[in-house]
PDB file of N, CA and C in Angstrom:
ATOM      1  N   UNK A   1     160.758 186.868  38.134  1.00  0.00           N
ATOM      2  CA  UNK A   1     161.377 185.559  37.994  1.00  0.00           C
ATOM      3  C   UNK A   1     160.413 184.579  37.330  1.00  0.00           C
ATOM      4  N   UNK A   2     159.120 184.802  37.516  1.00  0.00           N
ATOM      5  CA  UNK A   2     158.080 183.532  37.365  1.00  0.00           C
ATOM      6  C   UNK A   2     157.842 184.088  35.827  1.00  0.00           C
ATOM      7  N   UNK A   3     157.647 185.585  35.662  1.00  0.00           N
ATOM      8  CA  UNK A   3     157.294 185.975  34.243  1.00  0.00           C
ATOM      9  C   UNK A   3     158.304 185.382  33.262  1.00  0.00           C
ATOM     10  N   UNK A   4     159.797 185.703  33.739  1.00  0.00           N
ATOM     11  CA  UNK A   4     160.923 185.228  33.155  1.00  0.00           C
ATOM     12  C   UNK A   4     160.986 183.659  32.794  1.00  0.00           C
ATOM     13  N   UNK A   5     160.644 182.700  33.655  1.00  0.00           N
ATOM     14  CA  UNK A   5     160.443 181.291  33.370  1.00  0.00           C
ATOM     15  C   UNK A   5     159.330 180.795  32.619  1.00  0.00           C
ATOM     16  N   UNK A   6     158.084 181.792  32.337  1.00  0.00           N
ATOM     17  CA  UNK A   6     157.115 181.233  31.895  1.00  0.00           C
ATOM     18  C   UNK A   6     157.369 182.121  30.190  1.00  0.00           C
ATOM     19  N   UNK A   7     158.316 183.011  30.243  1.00  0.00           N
ATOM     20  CA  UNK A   7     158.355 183.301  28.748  1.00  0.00           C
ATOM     21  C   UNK A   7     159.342 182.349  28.161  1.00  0.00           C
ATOM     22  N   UNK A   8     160.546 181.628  28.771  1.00  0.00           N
ATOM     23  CA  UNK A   8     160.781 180.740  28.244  1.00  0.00           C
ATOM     24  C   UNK A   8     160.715 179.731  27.708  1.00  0.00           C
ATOM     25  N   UNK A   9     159.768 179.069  28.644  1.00  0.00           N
ATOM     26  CA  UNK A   9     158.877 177.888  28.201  1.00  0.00           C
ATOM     27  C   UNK A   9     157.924 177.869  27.460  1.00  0.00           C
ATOM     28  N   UNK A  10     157.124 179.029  27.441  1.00  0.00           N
ATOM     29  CA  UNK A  10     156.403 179.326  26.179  1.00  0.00           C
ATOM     30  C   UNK A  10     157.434 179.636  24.658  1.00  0.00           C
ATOM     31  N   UNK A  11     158.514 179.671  24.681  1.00  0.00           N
ATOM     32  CA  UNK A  11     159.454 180.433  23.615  1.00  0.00           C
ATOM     33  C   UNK A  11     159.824 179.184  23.364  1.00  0.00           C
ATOM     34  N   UNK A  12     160.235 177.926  23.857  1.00  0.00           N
ATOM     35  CA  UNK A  12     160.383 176.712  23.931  1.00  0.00           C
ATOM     36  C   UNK A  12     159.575 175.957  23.031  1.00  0.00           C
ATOM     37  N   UNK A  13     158.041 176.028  23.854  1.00  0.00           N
ATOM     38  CA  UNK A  13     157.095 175.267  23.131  1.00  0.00           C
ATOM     39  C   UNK A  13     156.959 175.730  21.677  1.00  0.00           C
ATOM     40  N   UNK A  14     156.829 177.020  21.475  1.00  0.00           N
ATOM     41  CA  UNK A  14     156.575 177.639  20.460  1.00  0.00           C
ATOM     42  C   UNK A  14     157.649 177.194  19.267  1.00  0.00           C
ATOM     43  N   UNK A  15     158.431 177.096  19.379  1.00  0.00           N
ATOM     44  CA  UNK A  15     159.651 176.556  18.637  1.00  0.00           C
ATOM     45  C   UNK A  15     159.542 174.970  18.025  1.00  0.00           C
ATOM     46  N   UNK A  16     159.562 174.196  19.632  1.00  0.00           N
ATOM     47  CA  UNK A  16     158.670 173.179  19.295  1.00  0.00           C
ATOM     48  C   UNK A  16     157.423 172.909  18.197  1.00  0.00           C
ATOM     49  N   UNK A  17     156.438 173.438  18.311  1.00  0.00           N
ATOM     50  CA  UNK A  17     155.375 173.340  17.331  1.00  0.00           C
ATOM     51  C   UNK A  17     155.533 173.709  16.148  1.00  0.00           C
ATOM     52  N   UNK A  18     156.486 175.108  16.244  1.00  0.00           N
ATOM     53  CA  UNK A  18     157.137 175.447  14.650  1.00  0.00           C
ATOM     54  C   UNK A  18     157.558 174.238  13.907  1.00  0.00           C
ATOM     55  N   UNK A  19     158.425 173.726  14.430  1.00  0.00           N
ATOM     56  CA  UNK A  19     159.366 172.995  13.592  1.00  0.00           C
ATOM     57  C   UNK A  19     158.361 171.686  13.558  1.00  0.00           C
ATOM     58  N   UNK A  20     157.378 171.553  14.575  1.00  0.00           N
ATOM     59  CA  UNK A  20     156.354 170.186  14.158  1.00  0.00           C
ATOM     60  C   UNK A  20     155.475 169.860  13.574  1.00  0.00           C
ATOM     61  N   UNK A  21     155.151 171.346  13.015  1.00  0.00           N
ATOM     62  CA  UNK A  21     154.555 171.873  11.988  1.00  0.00           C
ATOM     63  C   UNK A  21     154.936 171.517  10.740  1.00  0.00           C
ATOM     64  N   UNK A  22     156.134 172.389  10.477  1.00  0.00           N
ATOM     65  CA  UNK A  22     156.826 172.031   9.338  1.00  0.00           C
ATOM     66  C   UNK A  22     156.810 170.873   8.777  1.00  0.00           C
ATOM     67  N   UNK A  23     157.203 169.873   9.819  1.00  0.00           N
ATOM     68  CA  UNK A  23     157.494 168.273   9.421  1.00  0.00           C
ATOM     69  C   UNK A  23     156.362 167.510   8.865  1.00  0.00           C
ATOM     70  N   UNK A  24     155.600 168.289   9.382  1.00  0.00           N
ATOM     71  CA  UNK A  24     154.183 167.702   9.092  1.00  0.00           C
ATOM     72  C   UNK A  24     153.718 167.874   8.215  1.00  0.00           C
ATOM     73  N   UNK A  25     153.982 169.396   7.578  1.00  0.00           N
ATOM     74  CA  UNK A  25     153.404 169.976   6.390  1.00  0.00           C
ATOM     75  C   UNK A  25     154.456 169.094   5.178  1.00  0.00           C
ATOM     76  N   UNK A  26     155.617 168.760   5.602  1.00  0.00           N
ATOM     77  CA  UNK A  26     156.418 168.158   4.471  1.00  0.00           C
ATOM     78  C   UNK A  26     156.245 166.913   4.176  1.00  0.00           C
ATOM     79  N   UNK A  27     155.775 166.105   5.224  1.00  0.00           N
ATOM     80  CA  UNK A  27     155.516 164.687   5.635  1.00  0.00           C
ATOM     81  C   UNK A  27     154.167 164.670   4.095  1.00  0.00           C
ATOM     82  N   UNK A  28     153.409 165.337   4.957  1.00  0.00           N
ATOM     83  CA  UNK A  28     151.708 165.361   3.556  1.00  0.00           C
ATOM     84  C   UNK A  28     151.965 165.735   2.309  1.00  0.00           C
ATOM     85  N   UNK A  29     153.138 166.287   1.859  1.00  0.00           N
ATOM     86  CA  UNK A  29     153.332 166.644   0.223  1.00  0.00           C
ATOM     87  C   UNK A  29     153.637 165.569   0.341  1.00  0.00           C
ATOM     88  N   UNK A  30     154.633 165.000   0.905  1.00  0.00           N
ATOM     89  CA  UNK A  30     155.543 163.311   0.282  1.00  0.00           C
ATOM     90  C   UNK A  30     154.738 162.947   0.004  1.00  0.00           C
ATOM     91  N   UNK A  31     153.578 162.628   1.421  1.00  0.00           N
ATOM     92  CA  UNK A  31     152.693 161.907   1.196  1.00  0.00           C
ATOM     93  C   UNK A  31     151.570 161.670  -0.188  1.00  0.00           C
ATOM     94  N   UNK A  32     151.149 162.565  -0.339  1.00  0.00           N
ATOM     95  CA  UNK A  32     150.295 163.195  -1.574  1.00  0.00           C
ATOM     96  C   UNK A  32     150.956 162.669  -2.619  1.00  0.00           C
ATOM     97  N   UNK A  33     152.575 163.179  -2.652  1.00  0.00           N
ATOM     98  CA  UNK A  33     152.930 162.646  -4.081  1.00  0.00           C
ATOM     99  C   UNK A  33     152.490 161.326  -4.206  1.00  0.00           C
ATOM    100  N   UNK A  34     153.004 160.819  -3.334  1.00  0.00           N
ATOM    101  CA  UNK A  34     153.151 159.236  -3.477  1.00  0.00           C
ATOM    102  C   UNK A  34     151.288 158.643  -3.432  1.00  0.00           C
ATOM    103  N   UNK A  35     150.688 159.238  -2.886  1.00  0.00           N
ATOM    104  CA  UNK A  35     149.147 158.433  -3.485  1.00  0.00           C
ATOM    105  C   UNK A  35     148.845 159.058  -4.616  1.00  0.00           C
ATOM    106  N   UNK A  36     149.212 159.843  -5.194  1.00  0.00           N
ATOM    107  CA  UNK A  36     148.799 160.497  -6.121  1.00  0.00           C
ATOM    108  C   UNK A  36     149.658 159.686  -7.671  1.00  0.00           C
ATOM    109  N   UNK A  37     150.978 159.426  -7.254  1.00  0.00           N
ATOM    110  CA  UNK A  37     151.505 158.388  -8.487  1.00  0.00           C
ATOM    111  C   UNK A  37     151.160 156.831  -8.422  1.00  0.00           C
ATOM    112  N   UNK A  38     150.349 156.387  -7.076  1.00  0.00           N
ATOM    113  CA  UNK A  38     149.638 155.186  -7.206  1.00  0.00           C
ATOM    114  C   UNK A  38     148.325 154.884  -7.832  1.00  0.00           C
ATOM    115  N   UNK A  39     148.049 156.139  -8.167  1.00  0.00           N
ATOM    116  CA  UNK A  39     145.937 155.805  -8.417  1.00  0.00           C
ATOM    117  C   UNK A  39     146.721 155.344  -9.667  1.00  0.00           C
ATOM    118  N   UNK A  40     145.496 154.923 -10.569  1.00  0.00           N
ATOM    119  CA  UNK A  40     145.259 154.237 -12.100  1.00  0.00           C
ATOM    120  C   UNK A  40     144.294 154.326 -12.871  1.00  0.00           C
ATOM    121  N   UNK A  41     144.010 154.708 -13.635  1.00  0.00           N
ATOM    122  CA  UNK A  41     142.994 154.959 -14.505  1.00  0.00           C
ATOM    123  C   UNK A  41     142.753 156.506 -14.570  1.00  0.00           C
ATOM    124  N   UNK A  42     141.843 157.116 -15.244  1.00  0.00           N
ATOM    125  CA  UNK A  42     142.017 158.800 -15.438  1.00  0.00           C
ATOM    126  C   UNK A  42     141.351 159.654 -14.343  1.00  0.00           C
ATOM    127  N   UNK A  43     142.635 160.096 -13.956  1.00  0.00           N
ATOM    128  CA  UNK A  43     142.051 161.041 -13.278  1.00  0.00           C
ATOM    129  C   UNK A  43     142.073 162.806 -13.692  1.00  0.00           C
ATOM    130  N   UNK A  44     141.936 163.515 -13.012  1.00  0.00           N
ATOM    131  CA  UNK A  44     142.007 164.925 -13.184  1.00  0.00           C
ATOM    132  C   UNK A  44     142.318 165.435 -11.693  1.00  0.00           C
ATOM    133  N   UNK A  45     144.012 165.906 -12.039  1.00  0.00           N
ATOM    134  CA  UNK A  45     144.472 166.307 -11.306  1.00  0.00           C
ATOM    135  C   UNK A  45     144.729 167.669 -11.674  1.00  0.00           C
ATOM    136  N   UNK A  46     144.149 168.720 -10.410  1.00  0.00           N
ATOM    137  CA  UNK A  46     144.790 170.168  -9.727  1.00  0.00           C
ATOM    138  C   UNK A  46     145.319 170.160  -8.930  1.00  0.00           C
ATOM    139  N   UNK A  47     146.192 171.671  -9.259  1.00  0.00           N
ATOM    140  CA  UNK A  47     146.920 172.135  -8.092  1.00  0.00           C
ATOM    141  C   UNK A  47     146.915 173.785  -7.497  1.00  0.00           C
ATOM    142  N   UNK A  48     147.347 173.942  -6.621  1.00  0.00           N
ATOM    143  CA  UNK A  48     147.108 175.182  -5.714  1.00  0.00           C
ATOM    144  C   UNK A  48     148.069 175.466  -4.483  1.00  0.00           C
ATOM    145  N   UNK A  49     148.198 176.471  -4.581  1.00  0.00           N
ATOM    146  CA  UNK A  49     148.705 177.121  -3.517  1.00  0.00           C
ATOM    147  C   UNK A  49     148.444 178.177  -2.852  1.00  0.00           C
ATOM    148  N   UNK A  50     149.159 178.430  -1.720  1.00  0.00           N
ATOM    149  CA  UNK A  50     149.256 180.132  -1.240  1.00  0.00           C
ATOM    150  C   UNK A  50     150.676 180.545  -0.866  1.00  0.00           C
ATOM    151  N   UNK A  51     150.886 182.101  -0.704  1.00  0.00           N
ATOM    152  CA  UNK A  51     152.478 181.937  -0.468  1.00  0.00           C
ATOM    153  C   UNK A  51     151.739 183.477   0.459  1.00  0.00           C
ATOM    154  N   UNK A  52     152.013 183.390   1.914  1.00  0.00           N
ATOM    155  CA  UNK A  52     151.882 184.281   2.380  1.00  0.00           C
ATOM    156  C   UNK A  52     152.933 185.112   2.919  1.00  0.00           C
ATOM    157  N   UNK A  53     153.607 186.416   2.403  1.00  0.00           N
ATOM    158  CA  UNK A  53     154.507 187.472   2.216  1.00  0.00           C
ATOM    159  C   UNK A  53     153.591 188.882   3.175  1.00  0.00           C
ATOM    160  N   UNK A  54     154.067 188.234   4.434  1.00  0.00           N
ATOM    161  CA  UNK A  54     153.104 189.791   5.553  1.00  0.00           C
ATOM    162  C   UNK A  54     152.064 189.021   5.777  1.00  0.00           C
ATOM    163  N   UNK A  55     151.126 189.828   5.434  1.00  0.00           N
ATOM    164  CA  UNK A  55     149.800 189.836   5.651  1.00  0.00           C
ATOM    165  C   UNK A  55     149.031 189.647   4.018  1.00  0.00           C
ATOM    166  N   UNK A  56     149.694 190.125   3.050  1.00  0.00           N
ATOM    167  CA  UNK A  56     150.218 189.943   1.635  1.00  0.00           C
ATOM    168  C   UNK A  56     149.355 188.567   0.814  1.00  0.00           C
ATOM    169  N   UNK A  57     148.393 187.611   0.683  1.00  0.00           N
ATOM    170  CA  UNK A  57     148.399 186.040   0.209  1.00  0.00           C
ATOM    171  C   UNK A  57     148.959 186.620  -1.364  1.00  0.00           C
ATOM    172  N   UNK A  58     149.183 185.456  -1.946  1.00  0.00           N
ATOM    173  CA  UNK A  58     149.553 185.325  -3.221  1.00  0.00           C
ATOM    174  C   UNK A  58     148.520 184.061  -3.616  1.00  0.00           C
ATOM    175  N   UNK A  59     147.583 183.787  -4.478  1.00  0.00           N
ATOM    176  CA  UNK A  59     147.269 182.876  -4.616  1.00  0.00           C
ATOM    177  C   UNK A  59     147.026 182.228  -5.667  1.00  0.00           C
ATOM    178  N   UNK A  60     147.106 180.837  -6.274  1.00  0.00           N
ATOM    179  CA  UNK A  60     147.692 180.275  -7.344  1.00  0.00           C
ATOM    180  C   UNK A  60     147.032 179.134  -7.218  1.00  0.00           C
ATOM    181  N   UNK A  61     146.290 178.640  -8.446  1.00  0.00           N
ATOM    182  CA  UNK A  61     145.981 177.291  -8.619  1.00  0.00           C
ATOM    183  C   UNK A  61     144.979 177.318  -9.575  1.00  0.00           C
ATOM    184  N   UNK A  62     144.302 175.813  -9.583  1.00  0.00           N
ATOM    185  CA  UNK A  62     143.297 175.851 -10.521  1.00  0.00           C
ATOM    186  C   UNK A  62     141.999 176.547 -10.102  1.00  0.00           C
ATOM    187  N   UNK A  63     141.583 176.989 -11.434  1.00  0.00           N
ATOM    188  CA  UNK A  63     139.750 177.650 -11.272  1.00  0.00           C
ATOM    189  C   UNK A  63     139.005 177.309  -9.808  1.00  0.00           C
ATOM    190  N   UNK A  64     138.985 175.771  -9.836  1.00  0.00           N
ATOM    191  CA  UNK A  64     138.204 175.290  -8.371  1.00  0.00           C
ATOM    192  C   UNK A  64     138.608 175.775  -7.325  1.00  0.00           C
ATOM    193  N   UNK A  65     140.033 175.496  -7.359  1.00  0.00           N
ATOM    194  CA  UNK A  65     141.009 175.619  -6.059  1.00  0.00           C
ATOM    195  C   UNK A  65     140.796 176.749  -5.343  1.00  0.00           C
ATOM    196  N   UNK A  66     141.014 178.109  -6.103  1.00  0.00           N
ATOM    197  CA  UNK A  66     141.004 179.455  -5.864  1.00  0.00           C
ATOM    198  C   UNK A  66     140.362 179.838  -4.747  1.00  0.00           C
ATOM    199  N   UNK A  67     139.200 179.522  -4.687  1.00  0.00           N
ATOM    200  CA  UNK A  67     138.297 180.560  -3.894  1.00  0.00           C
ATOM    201  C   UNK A  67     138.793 179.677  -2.450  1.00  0.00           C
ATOM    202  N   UNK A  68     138.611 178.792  -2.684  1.00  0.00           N
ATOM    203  CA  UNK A  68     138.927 177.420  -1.309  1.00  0.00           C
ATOM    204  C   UNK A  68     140.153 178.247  -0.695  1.00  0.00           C
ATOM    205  N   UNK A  69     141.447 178.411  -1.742  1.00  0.00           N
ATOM    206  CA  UNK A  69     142.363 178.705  -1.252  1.00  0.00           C
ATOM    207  C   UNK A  69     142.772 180.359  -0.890  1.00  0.00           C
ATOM    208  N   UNK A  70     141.782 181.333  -1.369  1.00  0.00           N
ATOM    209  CA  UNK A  70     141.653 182.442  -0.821  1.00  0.00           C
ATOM    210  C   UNK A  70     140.922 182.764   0.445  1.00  0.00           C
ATOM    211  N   UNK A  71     140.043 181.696   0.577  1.00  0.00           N
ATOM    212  CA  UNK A  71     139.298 181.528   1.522  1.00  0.00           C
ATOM    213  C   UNK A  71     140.756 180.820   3.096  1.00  0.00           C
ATOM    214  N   UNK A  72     141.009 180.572   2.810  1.00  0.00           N
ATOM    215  CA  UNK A  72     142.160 179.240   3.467  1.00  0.00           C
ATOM    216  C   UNK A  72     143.010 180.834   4.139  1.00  0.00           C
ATOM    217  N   UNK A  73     143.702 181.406   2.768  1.00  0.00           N
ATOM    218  CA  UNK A  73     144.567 183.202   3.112  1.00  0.00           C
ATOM    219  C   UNK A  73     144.264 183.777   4.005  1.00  0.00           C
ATOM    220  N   UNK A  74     142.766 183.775   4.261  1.00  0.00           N
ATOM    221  CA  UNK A  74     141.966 184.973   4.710  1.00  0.00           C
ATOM    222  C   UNK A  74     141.996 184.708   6.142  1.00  0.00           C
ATOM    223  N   UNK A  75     141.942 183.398   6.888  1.00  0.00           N
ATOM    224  CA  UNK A  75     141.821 182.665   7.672  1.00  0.00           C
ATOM    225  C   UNK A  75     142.950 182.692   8.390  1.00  0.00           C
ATOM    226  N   UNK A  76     143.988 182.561   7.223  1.00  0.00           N
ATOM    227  CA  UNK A  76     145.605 181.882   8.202  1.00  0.00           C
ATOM    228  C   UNK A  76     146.007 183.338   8.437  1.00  0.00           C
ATOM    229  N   UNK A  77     145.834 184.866   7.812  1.00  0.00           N
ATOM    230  CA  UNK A  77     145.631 186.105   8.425  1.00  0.00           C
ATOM    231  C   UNK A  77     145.098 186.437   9.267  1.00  0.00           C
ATOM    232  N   UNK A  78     144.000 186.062   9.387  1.00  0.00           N
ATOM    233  CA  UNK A  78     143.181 186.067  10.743  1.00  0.00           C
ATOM    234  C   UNK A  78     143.997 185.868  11.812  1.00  0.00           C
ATOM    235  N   UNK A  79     144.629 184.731  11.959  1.00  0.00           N
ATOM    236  CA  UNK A  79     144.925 183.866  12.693  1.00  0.00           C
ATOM    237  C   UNK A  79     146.170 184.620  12.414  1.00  0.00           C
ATOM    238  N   UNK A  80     146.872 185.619  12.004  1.00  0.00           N
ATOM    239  CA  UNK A  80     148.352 185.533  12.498  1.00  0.00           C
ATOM    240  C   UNK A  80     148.172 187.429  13.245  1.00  0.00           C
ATOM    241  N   UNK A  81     147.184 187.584  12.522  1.00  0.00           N
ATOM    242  CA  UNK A  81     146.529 188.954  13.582  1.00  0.00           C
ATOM    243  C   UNK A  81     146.100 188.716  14.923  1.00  0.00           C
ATOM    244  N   UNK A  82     145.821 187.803  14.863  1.00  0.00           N
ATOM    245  CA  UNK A  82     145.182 187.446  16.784  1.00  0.00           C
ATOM    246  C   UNK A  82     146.316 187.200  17.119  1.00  0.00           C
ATOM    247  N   UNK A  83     147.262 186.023  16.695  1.00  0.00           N
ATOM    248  CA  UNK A  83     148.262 185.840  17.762  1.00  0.00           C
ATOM    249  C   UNK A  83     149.527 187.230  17.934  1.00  0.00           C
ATOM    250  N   UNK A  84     149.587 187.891  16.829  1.00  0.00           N
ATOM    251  CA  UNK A  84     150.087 189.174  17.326  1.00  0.00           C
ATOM    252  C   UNK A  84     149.436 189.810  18.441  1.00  0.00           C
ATOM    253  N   UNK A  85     148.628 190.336  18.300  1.00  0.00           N
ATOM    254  CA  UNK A  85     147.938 190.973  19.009  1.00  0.00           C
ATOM    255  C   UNK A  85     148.061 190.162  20.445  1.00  0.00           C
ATOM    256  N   UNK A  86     147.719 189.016  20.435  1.00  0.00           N
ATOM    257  CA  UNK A  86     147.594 188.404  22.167  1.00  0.00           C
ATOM    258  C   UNK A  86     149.508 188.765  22.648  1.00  0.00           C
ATOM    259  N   UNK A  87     149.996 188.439  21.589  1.00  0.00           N
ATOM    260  CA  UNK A  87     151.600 188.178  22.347  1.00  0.00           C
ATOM    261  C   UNK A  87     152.483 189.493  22.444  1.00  0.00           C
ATOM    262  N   UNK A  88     151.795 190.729  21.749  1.00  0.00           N
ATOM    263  CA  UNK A  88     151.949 191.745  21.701  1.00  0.00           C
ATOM    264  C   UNK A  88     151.323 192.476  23.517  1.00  0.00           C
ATOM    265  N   UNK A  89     150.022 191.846  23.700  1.00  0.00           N
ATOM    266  CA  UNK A  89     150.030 192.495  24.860  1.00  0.00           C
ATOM    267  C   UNK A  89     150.295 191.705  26.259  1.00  0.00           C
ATOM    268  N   UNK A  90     150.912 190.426  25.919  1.00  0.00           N
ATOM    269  CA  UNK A  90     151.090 190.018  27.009  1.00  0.00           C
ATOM    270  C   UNK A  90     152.769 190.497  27.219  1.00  0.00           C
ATOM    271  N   UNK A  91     153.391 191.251  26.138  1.00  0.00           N
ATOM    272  CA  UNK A  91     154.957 191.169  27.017  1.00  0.00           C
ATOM    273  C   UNK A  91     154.459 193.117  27.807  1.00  0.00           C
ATOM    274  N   UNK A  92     155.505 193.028  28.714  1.00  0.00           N
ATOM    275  CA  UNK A  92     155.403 194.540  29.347  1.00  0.00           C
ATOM    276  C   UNK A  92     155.526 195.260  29.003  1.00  0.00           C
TER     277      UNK A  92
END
C-alpha cells in the first residue's frame, strides 16, 4: 500500500517537473530572442544545438559552440543513464 502511494506521488512529481521544465526551456528561447533583437551595434551572433534521439546526440552549431555542446550531450547522457538505472531498480 505505502509502495503503491509513494510510486504515485513520485509519478506525480515527476510529471510535474517535466512539464516545468519545458516551460522553462521555452520561456529562455523567448527570452533570448527578445535580448538578442534589442542589443545595437555589431555583434556576432552563433548558434547551436543538440537533439538527443536515445542515447544518440546530434550536434549542430557554430565552430565555438561544438565542443561546449558535445560536452553538454555527454552529460545530459550521463544523466539519463543514472536515472534509468536508479528507477529501474527501485520498481520490483
Amino acid at each position: 500500500m505505502l509502495n503503491n502511494l509513494v510510486s504515485k506521488v513520485l509519478s506525480q512529481v515527476l510529471l510535474a517537473l517535466g512539464i516545468s521544465l519545458i516551460i522553462i526551456g521555452f520561456l529562455l528561447v523567448i527570452l533570448a530572442v527578445l535580448l538578442a533583437g534589442t542589443k545595437s551595434g555589431s555583434t556576432r551572433t552563433s548558434a547551436g544545438g543538440i537533439i538527443l534521439i536515445g542515447p544518440f546526440p546530434i550536434v549542430f552549431g557554430s565552430k565555438d559552440l561544438v565542443k561546449i555542446m558535445l560536452a553538454l550531450a555527454i552529460a545530459m547522457i550521463a544523466v539519463l543513464i543514472i536515472v534509468n538505472i536508479v528507477l529501474f531498480t527501485m520498481t520490483p
